[in-house]
N, C-alpha and C. Protein backbone atom coordinates (compact mmCIF):
# COMPACT_ATOMS: atom_id res chain seq x y z
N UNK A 1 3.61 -4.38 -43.17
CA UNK A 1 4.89 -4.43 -42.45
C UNK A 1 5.37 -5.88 -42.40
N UNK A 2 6.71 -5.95 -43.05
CA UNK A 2 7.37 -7.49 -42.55
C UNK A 2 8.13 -7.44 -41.54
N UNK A 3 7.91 -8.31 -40.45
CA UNK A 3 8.88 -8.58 -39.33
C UNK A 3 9.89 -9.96 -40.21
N UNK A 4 11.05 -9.62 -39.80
CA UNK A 4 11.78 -10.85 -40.17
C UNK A 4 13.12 -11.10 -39.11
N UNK A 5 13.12 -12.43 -38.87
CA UNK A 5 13.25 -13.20 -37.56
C UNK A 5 14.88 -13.47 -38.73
N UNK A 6 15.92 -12.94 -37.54
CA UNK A 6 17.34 -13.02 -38.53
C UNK A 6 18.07 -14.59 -37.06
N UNK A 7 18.01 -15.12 -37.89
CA UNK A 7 18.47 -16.51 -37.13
C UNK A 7 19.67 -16.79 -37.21
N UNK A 8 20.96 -17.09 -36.47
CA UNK A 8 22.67 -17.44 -36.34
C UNK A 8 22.24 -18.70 -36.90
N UNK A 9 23.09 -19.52 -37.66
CA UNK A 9 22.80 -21.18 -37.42
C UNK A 9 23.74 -21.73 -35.95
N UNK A 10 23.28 -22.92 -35.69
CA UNK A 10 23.54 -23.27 -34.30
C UNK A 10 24.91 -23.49 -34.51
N UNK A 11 25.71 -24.22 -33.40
CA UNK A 11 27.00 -24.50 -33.65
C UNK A 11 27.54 -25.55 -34.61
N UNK A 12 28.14 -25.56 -34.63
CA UNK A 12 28.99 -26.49 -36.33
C UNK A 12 29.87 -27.44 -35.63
N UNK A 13 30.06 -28.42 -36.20
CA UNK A 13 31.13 -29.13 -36.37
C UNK A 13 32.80 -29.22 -36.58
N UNK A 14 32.91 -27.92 -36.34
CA UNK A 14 34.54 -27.34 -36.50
C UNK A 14 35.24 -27.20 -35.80
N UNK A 15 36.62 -27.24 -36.23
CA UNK A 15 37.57 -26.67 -34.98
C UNK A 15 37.28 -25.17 -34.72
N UNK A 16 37.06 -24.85 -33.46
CA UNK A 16 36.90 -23.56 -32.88
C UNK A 16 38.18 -22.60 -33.22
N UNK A 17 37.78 -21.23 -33.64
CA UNK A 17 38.50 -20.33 -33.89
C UNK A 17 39.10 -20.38 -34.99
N UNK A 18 38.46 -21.12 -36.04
CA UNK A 18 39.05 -21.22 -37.73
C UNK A 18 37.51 -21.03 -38.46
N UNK A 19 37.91 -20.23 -39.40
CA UNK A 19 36.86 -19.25 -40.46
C UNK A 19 36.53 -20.90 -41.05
N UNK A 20 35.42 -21.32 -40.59
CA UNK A 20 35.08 -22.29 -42.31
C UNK A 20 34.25 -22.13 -43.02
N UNK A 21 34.29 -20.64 -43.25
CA UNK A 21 33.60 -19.96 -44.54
C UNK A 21 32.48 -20.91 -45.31
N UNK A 22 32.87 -21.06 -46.48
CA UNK A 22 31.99 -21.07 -47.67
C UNK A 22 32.26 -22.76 -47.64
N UNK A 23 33.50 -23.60 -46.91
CA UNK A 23 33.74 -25.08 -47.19
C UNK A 23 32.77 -25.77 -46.55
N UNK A 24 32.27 -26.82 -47.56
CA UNK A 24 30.82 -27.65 -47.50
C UNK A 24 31.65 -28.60 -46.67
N UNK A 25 30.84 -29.70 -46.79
CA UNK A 25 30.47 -30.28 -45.19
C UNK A 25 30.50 -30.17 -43.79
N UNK A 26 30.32 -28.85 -43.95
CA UNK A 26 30.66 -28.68 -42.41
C UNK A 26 29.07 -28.77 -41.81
N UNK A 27 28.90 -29.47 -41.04
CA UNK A 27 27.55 -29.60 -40.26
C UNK A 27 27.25 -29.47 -39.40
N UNK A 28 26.17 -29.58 -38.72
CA UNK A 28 26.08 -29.14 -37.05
C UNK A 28 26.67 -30.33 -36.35
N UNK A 29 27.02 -29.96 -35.06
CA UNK A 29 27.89 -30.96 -34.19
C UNK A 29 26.22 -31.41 -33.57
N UNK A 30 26.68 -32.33 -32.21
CA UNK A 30 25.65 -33.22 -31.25
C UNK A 30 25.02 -32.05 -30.35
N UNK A 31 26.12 -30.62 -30.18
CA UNK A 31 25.52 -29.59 -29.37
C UNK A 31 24.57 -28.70 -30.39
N UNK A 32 25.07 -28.53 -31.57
CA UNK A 32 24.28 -27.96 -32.64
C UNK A 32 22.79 -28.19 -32.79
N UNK A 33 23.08 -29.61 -32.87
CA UNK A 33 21.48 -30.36 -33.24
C UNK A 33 20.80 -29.93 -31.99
N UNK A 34 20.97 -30.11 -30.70
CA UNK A 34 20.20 -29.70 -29.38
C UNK A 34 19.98 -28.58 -29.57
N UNK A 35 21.19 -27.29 -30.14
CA UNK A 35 20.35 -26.11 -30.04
C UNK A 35 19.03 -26.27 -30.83
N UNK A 36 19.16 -26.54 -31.92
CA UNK A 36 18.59 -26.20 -33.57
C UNK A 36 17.02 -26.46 -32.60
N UNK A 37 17.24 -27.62 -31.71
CA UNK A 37 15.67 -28.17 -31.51
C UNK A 37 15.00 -27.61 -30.58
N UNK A 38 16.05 -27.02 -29.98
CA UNK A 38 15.46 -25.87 -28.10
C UNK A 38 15.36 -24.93 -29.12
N UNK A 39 15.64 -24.48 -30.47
CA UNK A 39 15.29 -23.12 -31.05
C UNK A 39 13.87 -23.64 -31.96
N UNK A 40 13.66 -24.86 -32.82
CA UNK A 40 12.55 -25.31 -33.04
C UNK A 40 11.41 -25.09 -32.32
N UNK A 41 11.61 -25.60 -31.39
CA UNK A 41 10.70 -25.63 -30.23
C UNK A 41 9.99 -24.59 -29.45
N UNK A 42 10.71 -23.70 -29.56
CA UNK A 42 10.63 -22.01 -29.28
C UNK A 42 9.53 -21.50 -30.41
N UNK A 43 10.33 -21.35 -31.47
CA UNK A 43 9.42 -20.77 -32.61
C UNK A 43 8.79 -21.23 -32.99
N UNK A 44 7.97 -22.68 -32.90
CA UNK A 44 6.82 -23.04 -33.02
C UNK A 44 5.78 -22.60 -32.90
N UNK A 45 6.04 -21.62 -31.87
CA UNK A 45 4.96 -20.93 -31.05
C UNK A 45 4.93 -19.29 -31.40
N UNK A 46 5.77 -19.12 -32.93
CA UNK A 46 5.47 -17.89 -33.82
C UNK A 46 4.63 -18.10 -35.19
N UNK A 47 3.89 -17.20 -35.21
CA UNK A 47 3.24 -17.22 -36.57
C UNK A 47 4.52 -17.18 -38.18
N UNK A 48 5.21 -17.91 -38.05
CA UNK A 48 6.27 -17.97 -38.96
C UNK A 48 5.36 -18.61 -40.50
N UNK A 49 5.57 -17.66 -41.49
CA UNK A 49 4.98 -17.74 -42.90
C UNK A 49 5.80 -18.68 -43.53
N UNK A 50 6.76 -18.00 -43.43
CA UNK A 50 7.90 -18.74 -44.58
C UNK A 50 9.71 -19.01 -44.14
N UNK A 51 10.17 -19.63 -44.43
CA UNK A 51 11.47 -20.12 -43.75
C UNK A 51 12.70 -20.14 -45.07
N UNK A 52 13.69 -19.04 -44.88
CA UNK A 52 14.65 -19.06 -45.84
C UNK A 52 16.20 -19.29 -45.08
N UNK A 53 17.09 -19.95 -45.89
CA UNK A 53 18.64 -20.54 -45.59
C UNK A 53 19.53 -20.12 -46.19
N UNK A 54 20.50 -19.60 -45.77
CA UNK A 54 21.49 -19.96 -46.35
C UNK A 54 22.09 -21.37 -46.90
N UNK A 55 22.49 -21.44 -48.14
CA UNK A 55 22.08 -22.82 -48.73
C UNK A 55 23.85 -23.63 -47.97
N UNK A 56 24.40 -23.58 -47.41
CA UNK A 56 25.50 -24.01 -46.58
C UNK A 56 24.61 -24.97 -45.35
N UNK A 57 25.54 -26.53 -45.49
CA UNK A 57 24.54 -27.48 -44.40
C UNK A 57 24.43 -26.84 -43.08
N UNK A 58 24.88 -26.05 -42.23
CA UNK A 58 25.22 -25.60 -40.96
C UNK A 58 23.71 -24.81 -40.80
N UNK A 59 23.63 -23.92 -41.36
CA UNK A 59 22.52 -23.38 -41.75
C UNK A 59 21.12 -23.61 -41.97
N UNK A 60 21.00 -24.82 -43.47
CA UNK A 60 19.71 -25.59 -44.06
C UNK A 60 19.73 -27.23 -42.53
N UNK A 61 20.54 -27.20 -41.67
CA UNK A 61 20.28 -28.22 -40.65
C UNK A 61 19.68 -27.32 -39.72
N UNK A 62 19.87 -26.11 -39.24
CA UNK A 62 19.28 -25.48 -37.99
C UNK A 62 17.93 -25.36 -38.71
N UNK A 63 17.32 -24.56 -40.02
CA UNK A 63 16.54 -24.63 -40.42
C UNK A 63 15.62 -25.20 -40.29
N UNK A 64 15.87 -26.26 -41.17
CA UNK A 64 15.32 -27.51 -41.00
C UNK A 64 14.60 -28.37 -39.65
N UNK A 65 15.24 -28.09 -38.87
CA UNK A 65 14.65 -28.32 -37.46
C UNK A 65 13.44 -27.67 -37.04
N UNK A 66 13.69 -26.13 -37.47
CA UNK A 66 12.53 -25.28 -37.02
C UNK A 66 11.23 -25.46 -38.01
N UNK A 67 11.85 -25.75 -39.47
CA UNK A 67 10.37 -25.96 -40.59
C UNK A 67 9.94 -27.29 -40.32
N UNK A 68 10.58 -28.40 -39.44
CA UNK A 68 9.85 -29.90 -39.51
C UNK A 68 8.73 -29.52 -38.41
N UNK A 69 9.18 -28.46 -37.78
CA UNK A 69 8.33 -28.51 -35.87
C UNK A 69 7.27 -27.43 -36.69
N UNK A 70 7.35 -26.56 -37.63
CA UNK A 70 6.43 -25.91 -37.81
C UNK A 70 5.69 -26.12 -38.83
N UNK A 71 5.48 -27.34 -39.95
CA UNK A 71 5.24 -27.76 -41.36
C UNK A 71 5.40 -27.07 -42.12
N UNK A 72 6.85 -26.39 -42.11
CA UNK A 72 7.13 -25.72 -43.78
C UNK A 72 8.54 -26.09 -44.03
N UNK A 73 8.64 -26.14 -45.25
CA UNK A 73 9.54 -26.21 -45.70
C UNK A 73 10.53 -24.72 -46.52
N UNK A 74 11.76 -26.05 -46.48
CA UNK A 74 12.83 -24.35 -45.77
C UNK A 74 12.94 -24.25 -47.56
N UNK A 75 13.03 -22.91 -48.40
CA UNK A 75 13.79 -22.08 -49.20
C UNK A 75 15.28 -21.53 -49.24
N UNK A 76 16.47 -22.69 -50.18
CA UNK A 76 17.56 -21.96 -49.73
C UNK A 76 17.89 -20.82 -50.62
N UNK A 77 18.55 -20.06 -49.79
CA UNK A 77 19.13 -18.82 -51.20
C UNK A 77 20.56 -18.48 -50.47
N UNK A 78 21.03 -18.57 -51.84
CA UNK A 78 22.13 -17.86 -51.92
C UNK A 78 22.81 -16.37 -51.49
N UNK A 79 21.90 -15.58 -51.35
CA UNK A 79 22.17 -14.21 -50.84
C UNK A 79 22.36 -14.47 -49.59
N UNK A 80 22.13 -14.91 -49.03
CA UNK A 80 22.09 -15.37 -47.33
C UNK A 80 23.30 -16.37 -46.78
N UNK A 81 23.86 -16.46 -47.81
CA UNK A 81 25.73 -17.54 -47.60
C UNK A 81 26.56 -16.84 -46.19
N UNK A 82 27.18 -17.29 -46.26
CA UNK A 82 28.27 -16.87 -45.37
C UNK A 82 29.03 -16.01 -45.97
N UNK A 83 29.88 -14.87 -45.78
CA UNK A 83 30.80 -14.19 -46.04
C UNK A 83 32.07 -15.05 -46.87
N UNK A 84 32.17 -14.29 -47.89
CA UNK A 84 33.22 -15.03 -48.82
C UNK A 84 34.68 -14.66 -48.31
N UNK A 85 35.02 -16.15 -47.67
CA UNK A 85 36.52 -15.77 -46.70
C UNK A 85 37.53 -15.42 -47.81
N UNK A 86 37.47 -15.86 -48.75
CA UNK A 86 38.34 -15.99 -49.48
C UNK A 86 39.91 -17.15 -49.44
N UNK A 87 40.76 -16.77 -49.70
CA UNK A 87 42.14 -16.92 -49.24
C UNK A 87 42.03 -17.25 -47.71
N UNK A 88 41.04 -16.75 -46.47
CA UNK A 88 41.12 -16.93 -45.35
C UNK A 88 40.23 -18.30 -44.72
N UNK A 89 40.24 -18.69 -45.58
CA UNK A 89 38.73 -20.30 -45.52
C UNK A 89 39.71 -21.03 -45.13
N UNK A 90 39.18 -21.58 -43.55
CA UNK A 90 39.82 -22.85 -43.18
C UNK A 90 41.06 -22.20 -42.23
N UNK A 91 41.40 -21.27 -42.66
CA UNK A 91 42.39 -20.39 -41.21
C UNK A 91 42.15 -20.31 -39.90
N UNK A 92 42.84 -20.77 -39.04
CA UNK A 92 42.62 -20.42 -37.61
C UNK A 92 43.11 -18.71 -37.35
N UNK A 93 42.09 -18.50 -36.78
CA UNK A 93 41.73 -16.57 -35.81
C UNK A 93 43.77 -16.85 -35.43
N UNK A 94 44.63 -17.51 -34.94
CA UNK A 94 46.07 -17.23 -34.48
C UNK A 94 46.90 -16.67 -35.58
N UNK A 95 46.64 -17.95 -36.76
CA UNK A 95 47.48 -17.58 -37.79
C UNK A 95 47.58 -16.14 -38.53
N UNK A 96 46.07 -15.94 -38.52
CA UNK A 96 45.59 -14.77 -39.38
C UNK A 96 46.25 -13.25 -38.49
N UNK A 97 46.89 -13.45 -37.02
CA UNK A 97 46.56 -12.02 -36.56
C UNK A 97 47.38 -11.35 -36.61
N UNK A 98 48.65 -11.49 -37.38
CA UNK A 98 49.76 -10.25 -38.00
C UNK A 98 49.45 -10.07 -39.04
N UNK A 99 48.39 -10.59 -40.11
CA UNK A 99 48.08 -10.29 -41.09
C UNK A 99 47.67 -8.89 -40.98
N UNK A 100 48.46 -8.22 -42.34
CA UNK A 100 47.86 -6.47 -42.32
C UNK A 100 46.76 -6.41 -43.03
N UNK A 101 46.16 -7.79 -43.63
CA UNK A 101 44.77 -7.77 -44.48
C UNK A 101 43.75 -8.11 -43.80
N UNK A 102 43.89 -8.82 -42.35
CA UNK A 102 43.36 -9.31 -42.04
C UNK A 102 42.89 -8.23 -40.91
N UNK A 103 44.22 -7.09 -40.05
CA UNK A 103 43.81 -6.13 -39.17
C UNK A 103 42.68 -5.10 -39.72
N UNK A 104 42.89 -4.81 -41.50
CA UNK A 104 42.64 -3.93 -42.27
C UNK A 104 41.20 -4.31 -42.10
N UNK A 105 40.93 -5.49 -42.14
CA UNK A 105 39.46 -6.31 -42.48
C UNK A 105 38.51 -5.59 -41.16
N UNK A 106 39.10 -6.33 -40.05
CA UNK A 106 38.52 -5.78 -38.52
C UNK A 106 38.79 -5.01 -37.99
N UNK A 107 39.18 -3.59 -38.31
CA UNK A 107 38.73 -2.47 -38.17
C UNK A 107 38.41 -1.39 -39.16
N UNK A 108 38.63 -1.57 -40.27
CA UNK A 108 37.86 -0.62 -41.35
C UNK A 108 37.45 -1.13 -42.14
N UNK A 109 36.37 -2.17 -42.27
CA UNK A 109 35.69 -3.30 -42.70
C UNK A 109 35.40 -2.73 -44.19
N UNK A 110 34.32 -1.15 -44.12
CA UNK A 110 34.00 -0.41 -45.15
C UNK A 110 35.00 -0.32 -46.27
N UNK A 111 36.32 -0.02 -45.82
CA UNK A 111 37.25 -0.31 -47.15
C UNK A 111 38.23 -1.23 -47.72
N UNK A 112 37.95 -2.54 -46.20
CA UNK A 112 38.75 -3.32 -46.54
C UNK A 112 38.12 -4.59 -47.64
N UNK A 113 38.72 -5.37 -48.38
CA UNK A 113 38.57 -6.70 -48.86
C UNK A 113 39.18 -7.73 -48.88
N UNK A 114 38.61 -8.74 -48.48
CA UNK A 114 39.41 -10.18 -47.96
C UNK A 114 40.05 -10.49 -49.39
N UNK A 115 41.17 -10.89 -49.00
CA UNK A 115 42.05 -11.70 -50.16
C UNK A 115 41.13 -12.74 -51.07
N UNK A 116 40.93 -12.39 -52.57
CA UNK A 116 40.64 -13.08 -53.31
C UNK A 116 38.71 -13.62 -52.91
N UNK A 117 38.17 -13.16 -51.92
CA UNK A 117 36.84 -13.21 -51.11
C UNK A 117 36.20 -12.07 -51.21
N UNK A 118 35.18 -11.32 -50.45
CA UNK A 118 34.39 -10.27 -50.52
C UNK A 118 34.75 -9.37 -49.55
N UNK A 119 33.85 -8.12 -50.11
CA UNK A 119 33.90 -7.22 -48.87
C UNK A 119 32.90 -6.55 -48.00
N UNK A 120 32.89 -6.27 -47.26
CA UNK A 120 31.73 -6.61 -45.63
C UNK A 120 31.12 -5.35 -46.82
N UNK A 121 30.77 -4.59 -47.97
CA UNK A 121 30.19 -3.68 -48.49
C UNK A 121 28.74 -4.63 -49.34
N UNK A 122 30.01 -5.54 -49.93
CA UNK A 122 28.90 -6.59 -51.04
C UNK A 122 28.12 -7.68 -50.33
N UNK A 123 28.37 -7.62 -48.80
CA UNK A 123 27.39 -8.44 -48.14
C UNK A 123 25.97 -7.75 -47.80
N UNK A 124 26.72 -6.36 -47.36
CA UNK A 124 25.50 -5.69 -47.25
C UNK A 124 24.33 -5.19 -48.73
N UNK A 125 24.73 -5.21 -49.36
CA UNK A 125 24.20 -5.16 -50.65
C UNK A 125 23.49 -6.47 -51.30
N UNK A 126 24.16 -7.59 -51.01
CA UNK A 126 23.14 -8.86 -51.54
C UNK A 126 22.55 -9.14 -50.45
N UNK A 127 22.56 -8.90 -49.06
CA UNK A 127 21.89 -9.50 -48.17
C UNK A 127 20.34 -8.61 -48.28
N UNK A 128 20.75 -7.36 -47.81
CA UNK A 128 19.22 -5.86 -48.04
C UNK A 128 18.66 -6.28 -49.14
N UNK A 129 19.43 -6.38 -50.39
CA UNK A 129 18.94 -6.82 -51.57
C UNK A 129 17.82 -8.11 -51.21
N UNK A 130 18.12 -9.01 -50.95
CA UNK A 130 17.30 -10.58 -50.42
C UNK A 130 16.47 -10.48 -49.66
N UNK A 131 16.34 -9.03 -48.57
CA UNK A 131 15.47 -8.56 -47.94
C UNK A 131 14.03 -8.28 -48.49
N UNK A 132 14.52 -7.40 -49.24
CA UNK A 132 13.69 -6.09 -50.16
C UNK A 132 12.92 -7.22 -50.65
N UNK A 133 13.51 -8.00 -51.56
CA UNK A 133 12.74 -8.93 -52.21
C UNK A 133 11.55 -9.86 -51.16
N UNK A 134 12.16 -10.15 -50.24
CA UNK A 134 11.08 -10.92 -49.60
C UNK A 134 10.43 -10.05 -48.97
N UNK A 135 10.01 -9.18 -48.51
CA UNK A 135 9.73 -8.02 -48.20
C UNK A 135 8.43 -7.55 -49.00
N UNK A 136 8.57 -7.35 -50.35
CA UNK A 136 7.70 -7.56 -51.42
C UNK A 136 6.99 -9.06 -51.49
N UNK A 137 7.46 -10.35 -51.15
CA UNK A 137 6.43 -11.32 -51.27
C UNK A 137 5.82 -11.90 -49.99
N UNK A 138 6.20 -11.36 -49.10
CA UNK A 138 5.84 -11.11 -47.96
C UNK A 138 5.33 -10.25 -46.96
N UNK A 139 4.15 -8.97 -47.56
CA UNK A 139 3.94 -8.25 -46.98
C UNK A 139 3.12 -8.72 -45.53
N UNK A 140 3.66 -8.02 -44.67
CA UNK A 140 2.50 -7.89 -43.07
C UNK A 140 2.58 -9.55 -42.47
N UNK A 141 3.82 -10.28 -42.95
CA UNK A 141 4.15 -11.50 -42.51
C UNK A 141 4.98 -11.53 -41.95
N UNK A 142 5.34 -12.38 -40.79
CA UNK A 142 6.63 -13.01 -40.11
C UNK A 142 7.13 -14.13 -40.56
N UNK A 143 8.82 -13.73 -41.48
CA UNK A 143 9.00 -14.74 -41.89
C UNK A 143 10.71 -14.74 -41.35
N UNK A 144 11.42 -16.62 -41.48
CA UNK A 144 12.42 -16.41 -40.78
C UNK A 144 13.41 -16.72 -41.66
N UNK A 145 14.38 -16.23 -41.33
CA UNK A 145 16.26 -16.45 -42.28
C UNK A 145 17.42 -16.84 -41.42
N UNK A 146 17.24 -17.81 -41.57
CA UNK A 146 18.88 -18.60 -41.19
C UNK A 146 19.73 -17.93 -42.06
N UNK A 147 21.05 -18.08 -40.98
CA UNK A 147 22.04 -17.26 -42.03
C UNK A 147 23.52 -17.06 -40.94
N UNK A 148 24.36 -16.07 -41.21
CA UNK A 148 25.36 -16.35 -40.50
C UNK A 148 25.79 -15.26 -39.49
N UNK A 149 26.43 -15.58 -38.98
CA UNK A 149 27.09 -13.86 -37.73
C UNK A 149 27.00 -12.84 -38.84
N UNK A 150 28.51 -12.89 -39.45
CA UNK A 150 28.71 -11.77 -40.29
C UNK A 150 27.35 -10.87 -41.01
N UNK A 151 26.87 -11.75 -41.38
CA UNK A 151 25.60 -11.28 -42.55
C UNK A 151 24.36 -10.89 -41.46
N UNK A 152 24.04 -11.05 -40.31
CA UNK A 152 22.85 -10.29 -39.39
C UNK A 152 23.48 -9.55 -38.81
N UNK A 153 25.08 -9.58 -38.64
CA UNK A 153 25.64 -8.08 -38.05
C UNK A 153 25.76 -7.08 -39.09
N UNK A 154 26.23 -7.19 -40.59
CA UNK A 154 25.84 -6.18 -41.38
C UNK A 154 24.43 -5.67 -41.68
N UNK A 155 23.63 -6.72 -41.90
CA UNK A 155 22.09 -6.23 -41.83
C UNK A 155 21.57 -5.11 -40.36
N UNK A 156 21.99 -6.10 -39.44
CA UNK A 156 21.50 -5.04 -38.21
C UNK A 156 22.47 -3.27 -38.34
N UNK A 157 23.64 -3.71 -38.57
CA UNK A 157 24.50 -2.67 -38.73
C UNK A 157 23.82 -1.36 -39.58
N UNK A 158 23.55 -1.76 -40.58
CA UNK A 158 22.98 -1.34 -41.94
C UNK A 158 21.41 -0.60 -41.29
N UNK A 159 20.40 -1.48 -40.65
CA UNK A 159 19.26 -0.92 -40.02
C UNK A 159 19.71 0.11 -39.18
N UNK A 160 20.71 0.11 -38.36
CA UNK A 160 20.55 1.09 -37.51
C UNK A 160 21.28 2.28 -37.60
N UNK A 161 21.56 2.19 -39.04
CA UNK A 161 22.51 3.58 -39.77
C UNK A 161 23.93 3.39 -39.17
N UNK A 162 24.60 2.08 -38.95
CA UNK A 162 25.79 2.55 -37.68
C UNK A 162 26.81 1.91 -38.98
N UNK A 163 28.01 2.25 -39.02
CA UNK A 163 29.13 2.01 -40.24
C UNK A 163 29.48 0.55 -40.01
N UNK A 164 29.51 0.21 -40.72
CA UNK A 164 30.08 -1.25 -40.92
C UNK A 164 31.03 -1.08 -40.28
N UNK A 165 31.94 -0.48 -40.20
CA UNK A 165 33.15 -0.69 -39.65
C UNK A 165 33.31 -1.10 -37.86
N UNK A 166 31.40 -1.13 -37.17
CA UNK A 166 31.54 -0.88 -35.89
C UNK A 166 31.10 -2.53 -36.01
N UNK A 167 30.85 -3.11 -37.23
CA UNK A 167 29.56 -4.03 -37.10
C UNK A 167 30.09 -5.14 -35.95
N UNK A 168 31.41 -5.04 -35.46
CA UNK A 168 31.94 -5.98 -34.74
C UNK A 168 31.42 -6.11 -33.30
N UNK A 169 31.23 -4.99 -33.27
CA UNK A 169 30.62 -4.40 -31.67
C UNK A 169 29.38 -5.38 -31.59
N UNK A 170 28.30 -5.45 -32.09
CA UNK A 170 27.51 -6.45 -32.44
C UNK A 170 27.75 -7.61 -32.56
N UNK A 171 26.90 -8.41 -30.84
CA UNK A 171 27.26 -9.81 -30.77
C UNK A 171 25.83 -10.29 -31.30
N UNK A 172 26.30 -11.90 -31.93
CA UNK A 172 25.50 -12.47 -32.65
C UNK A 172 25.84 -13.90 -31.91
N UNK A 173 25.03 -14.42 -31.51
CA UNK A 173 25.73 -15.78 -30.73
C UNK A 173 25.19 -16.86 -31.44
N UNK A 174 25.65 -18.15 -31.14
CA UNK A 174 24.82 -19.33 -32.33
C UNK A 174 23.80 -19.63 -32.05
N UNK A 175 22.90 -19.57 -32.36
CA UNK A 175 21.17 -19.89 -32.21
C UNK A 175 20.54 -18.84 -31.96
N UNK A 176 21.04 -18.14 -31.77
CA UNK A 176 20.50 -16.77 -31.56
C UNK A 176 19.80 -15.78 -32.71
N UNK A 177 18.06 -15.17 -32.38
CA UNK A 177 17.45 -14.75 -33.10
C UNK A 177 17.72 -13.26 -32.57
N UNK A 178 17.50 -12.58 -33.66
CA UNK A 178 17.34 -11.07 -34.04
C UNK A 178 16.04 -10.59 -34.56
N UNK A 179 15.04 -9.83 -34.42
CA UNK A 179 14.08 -9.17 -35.08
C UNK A 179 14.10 -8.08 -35.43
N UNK A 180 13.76 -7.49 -36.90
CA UNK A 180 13.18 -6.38 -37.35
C UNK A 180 12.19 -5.99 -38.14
N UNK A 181 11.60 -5.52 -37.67
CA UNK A 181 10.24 -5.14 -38.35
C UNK A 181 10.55 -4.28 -39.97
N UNK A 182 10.33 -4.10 -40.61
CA UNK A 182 9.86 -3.20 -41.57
C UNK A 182 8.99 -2.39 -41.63
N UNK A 183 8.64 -1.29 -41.80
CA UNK A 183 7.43 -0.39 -42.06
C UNK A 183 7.57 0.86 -42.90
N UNK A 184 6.73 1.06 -43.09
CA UNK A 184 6.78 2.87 -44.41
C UNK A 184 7.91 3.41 -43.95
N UNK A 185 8.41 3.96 -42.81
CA UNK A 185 8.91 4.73 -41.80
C UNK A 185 10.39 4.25 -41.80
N UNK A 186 10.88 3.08 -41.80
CA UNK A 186 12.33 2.25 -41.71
C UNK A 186 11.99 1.16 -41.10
N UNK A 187 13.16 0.79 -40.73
CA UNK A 187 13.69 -0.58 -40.16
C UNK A 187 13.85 -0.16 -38.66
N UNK A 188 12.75 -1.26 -37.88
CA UNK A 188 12.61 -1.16 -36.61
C UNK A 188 13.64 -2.58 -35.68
N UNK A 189 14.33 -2.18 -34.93
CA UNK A 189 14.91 -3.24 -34.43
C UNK A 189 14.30 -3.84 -33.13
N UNK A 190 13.17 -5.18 -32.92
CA UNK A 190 12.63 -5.06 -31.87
C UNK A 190 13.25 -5.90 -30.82
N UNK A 191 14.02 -7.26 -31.81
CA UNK A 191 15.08 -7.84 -30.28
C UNK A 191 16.37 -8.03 -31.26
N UNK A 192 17.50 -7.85 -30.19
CA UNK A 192 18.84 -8.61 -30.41
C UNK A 192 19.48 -9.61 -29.95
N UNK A 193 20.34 -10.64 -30.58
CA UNK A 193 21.00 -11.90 -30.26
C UNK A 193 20.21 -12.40 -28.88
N UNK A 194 18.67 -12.51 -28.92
CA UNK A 194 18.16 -13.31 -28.02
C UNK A 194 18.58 -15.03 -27.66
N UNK A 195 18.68 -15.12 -26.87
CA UNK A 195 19.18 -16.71 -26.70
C UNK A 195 18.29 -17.07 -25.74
N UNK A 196 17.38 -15.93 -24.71
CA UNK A 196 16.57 -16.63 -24.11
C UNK A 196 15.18 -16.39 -24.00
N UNK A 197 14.39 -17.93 -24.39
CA UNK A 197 13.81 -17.23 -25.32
C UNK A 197 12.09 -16.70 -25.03
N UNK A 198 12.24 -16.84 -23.69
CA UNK A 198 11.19 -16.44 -22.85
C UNK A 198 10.66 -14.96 -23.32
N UNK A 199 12.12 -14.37 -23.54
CA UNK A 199 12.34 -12.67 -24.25
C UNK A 199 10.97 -12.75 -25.21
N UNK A 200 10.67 -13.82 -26.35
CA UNK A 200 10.32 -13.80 -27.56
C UNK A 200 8.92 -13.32 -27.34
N UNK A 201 8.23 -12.32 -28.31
CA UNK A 201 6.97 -12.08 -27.68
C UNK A 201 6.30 -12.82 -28.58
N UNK A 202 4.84 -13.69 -28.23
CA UNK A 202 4.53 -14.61 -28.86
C UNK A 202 3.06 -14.14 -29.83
């Protein structure tokens, strides 16, 4: 059985309420770095095997925090990116909300697709996909994945048979870990968007 520890990256460096998708340099802010290290500091105290990123700095910086406190080093992959905004990268949540592509997006996620970007279908498909795989090189291990809202709300979405289209309902907060086990049987969900982390069983 793999348990795997689905990690938010901490907060970023951005203006609040604008998608900054897939655009590089965006890094953790001065509150970011404090989370990354109150979340380091936490999981130190898990038997963590192996440590994978989304290869975006926001991400490989929260990481990074947790593999220096635990001596491993982080693995980035690509399956684990952020949602491809498309056309919507760098938009502020105001501009976007008469958009009919954009209403289409957040509430029937399953058939919608972002302008010239992806659709909440092909996240779920390369993300499970990135699973499966580590899954296989990781049997009966706890291992952890930085990564983004979107992509641990379709994964969790996806575990618990519930339609993408609800995946919104599902809060994911920044620093915040998720667990699910794996076993013969399915996908067990044992915590959600924990932030505190006393919750964590050690």
């Amino acid at each position: 059985m793999t348990t795997t520890l689905l990690i938010r990256h901490a907060q970023a460096d951005f203006p609040p309420h604008t998608l900054a998708g897939r655009l590089p340099g965006v890094h953790l802010s001065a509150e970011g770095r404090r989370q990354a290290d109150k979340l380091a500091e936490h999981l130190a105290q898990l038997p963590i095997s192996a440590i994978y990123s989304s290869p975006l700095e926001r991400a490989m910086e929260t990481a990074q925090a947790v593999a220096r406190r635990i001596g491993l080093e982080v693995s980035a992959v690509d399956a684990l990116t952020e949602l491809d905004y498309g056309k919507w990268t760098g938009r502020n949540y105001d501009d976007l909300h008469d958009d009919p592509a954009w209403i289409a997006f957040n509430h029937t996620r399953s058939l919608a697709r972002i302008p010239a970007g992806e659709s909440a279908l092909e996240v779920a498909v390369r993300a499970m996909g990135e699973i499966e795989r580590l899954r296989r090189i990781h049997p009966d291990e706890l291992i952890a994945l930085v990564t983004h809202a979107d992509v641990i709300r379709t994964v969790i979405a996806h575990c618990l048979g519930v339609a993408i289209d609800l995946a919104l309902r599902i809060e994911i907060t920044r620093a915040s870990v998720s667990m699910v086990r794996f076993d013969p049987s399915g996908p067990r969900i044992l915590m959600l968007n924990i932030v505190d982390f006393a919750q964590i069983p050690h």
